[in-house]
Protein backbone atom coordinates (compact mmCIF):
# COMPACT_ATOMS: atom_id res chain seq x y z
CA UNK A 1 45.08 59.63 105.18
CA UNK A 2 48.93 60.36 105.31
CA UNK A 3 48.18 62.41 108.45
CA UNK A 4 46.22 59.32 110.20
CA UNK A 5 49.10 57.27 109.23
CA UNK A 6 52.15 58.74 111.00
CA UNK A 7 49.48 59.19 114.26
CA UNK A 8 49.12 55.29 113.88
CA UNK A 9 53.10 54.91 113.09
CA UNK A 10 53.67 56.99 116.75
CA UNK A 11 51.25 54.87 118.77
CA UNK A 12 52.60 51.91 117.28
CA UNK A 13 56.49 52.44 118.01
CA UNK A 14 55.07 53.43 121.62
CA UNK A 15 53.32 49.96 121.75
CA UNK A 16 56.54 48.39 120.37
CA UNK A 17 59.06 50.23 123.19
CA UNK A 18 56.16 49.51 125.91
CA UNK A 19 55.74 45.77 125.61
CA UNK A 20 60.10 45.84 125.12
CA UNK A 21 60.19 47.16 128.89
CA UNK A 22 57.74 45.60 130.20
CA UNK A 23 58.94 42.18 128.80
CA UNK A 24 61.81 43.10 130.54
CA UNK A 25 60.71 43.99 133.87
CA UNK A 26 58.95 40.58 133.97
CA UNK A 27 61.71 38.80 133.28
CA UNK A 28 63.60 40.69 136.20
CA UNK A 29 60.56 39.71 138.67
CA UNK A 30 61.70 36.04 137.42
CA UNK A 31 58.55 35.61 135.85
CA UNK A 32 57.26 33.50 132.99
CA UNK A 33 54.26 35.06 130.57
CA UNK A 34 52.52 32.39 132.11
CA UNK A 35 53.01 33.32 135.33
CA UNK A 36 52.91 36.60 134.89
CA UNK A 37 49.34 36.52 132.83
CA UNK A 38 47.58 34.25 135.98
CA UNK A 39 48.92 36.86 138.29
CA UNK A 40 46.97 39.33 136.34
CA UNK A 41 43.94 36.53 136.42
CA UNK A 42 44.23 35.69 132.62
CA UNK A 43 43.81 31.98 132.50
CA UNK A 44 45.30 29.43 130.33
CA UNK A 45 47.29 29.99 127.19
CA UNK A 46 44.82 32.60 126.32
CA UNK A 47 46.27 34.68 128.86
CA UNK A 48 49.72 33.78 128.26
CA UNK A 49 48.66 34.97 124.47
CA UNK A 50 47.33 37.97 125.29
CA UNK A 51 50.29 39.06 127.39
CA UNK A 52 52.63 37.68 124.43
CA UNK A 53 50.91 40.55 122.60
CA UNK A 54 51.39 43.29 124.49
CA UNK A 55 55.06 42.62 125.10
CA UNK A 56 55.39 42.20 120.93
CA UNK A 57 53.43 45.77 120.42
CA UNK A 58 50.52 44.36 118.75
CA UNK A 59 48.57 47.35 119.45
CA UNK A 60 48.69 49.70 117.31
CA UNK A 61 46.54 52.10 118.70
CA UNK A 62 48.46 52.12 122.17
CA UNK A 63 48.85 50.07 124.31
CA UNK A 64 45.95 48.96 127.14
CA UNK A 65 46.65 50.99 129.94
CA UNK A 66 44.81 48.94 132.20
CA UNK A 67 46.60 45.67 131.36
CA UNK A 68 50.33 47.97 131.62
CA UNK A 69 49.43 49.02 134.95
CA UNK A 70 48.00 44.99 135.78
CA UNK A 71 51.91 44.09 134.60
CA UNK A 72 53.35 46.78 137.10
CA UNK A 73 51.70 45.82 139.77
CA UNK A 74 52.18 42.10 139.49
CA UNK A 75 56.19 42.80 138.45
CA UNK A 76 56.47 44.85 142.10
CA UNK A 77 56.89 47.97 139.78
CA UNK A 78 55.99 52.03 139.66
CA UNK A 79 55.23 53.51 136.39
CA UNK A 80 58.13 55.67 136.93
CA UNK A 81 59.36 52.03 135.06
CA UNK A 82 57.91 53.57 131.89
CA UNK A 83 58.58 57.36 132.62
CA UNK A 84 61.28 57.97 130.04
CA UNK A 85 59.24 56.31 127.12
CA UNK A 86 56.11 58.04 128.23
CA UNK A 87 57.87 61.44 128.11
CA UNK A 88 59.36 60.85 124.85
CA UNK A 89 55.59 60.23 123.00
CA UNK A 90 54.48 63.14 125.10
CA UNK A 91 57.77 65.29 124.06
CA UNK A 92 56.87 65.13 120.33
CA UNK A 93 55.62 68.42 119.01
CA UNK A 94 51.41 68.74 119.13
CA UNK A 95 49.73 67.41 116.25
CA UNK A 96 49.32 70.47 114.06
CA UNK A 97 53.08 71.65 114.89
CA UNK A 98 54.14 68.84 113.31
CA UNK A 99 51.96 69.18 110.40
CA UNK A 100 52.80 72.70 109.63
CA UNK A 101 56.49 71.60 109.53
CA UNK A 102 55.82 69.08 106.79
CA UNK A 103 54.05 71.27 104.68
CA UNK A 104 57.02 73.57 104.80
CA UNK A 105 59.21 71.15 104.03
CA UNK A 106 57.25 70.16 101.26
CA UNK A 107 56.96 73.70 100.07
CA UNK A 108 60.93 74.42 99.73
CA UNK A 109 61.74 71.22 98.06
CA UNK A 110 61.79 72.75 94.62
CA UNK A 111 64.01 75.63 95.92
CA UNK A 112 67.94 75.16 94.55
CA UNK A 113 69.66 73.31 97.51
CA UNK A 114 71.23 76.10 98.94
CA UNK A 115 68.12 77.80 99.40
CA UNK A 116 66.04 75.03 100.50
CA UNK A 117 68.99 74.90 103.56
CA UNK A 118 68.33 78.57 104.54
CA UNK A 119 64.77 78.57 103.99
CA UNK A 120 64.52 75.29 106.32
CA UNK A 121 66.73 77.69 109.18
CA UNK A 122 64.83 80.40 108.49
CA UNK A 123 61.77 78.16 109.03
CA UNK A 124 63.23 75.92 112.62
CA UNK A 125 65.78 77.95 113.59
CA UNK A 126 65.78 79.06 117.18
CA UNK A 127 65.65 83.01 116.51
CA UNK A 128 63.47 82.63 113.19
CA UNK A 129 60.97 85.53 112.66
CA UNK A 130 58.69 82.94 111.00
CA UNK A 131 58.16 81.12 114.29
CA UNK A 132 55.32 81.80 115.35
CA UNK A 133 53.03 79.68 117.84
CA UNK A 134 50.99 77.38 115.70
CA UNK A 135 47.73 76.66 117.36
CA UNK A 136 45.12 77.15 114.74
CA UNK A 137 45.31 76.22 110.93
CA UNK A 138 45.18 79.94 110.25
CA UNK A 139 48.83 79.98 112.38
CA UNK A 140 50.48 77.20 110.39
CA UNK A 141 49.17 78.94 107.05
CA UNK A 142 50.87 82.02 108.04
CA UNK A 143 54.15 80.19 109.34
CA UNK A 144 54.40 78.87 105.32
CA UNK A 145 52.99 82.17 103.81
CA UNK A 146 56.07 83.38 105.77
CA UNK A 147 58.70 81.15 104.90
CA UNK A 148 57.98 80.68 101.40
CA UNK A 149 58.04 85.08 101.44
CA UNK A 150 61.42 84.91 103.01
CA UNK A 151 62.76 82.19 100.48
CA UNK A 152 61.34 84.32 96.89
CA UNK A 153 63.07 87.14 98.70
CA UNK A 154 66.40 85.53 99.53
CA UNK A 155 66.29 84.18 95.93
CA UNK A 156 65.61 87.48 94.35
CA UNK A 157 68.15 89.38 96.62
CA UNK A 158 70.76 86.48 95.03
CA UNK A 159 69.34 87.20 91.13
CA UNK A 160 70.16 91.11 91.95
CA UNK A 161 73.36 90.31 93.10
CA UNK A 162 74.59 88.15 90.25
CA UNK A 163 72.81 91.20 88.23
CA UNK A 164 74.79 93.53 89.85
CA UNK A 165 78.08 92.07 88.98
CA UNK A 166 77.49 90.83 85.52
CA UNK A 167 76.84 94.78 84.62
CA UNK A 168 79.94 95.83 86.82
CA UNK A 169 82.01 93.70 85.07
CA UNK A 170 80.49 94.65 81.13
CA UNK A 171 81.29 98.18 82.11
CA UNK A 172 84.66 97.41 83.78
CA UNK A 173 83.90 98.99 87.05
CA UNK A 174 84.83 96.35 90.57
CA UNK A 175 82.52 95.86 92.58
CA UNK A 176 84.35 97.62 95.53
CA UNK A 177 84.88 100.36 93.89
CA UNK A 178 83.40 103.70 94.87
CA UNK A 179 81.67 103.76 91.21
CA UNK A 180 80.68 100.19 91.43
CA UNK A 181 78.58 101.04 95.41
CA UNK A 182 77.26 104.10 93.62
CA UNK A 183 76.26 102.04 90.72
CA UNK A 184 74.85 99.35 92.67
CA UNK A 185 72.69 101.69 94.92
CA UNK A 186 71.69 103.33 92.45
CA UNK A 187 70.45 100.31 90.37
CA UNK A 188 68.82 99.03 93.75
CA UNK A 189 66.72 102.92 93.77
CA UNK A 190 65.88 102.13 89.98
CA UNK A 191 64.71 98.28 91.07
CA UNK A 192 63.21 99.39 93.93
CA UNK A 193 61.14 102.43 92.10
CA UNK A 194 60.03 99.94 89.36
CA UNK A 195 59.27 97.28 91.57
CA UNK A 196 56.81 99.78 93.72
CA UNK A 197 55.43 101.04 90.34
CA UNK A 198 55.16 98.11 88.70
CA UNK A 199 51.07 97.88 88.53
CA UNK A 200 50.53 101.69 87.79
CA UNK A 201 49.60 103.95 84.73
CA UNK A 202 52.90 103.25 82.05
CA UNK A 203 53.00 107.07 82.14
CA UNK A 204 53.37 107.11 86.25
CA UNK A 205 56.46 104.82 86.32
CA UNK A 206 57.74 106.76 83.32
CA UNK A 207 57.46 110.22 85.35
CA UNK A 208 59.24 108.65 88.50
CA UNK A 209 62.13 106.91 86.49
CA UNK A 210 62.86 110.37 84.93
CA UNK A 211 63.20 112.18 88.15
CA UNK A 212 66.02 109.47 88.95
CA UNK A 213 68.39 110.77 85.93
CA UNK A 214 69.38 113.78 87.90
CA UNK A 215 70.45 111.60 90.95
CA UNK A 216 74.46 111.08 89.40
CA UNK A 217 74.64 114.90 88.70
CA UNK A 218 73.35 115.92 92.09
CA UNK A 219 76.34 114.67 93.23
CA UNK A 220 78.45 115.73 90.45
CA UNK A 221 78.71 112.21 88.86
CA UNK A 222 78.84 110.96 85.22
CA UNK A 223 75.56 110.29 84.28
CA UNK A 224 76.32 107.78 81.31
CA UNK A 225 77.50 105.07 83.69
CA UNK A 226 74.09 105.47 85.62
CA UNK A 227 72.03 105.60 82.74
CA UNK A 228 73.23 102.25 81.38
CA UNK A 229 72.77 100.92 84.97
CA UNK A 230 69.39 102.40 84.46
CA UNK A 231 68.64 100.49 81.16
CA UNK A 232 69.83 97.51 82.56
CA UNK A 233 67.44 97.34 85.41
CA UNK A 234 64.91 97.98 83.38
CA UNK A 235 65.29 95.10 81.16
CA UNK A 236 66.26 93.18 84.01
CA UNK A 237 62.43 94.17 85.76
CA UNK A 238 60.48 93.17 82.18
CA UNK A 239 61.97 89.83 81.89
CA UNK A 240 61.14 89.19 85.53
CA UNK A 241 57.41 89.94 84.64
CA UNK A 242 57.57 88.08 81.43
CA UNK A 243 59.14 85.25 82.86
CA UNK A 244 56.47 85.64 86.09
């Protein structure tokens, strides 16, 4: 229904800007709606009615195309009259373009502001990824599947972040530090490991996160710093999948 709607809200506005010019191109040819309509061969105030009515819009499902090109002809006009308002309706994005952007829209209003501005450049933006031709309803599902992807992502990528530095600054290490980028990749290997692992066997994910202890002495690093960063992530990773 809402769909039907804004088609009817288009062809109206096009009726609307239609009968505007074309109320003013008969007033140029010097013409009354009188006049005008017994040029066309509409008779009496019938005519002069009828004519009222397509210079007021009244048709909201376009307007007649054989009575705009009647008014044309008797006004000594081309339809290169109407061109501009003609290429404007025909301008607007196809049907099912503008669809798919609504539904997006729709879809990132319960994102935090900030991310509901980046999601909506991600999603319109000239050199967006998630651009892709929409022809079919399978395209504009994908376009959202896409967007909304991007927009969990950009969230979680901000939750890590404010992670990040809450443990940096409970251990008292900055987060330019060369500690705080080994910390920091190494919590992202810990993330990413869990993240990867996160529907296997308990004992799998176990296995892997013990291989990552002997990452800091590899390189000859503390280990105590990394294990905490370790515990951290971990906790971090089950209140994400309590929380869902």
């Amino acid at each position: 229904m809402a769909k039907k709607k804004e088609s009817c809200a288009e062809l109206a506005l096009l009726s609307r800007q239609v009968g505007e010019r074309l109320s003013h191109l008969r007033r140029q040819a010097g013409l009354t709606q009188q006049q005008a309509a017994e040029a066309m061969g509409l008779r009496g105030g019938a005519g002069r009615s009828y004519l009222s009515q397509i210079e007021r819009g009244y048709f909201a499902s376009g307007p007649p195309l054989g009575r705009v090109l009647a008014c044309l002809q008797v006004y000594g006009c081309g339809l290169d009259a109407l061109c501009d308002i003609l290429d404007r309706y025909t301008s607007l994005p196809p049907r099912l373009e503008q669809q798919s952007q609504q539904a997006i829209y729709k879809a990132i209003e319960v994102l935090p502001a900030r991310q509901q501005l980046r999601a909506y450049n991600y999603a319109v933006g000239l050199k967006t990824k998630a651009c892709v031709p929409v022809r079919t309803r399978a395209d504009a599902a994908l376009r959202k599947k896409r967007v909304l992807a991007w927009a969990e992502s950009a969230m979680m990528q901000k939750r890590l972040r404010d992670f990040y530095k809450t443990e940096l600054e409970k251990m008292g290490v900055g987060w330019f530090d060369v500690l705080g980028y080994n910390l920091r990749f190494y919590g992202r290997v810990v993330f990413a490991t869990m993240w990867r692992l996160r529907k296997a066997r308990p004992a799998w994910r176990a296995k892997a996160l013990k291989r990552l202890e002997d990452w800091p002495v590899r390189y000859d690093l503390d280990p105590a710093p990394f294990l905490a960063m370790k515990a951290a992530v971990i906790r971090f990773i089950e209140e994400l999948e309590q929380t869902g």
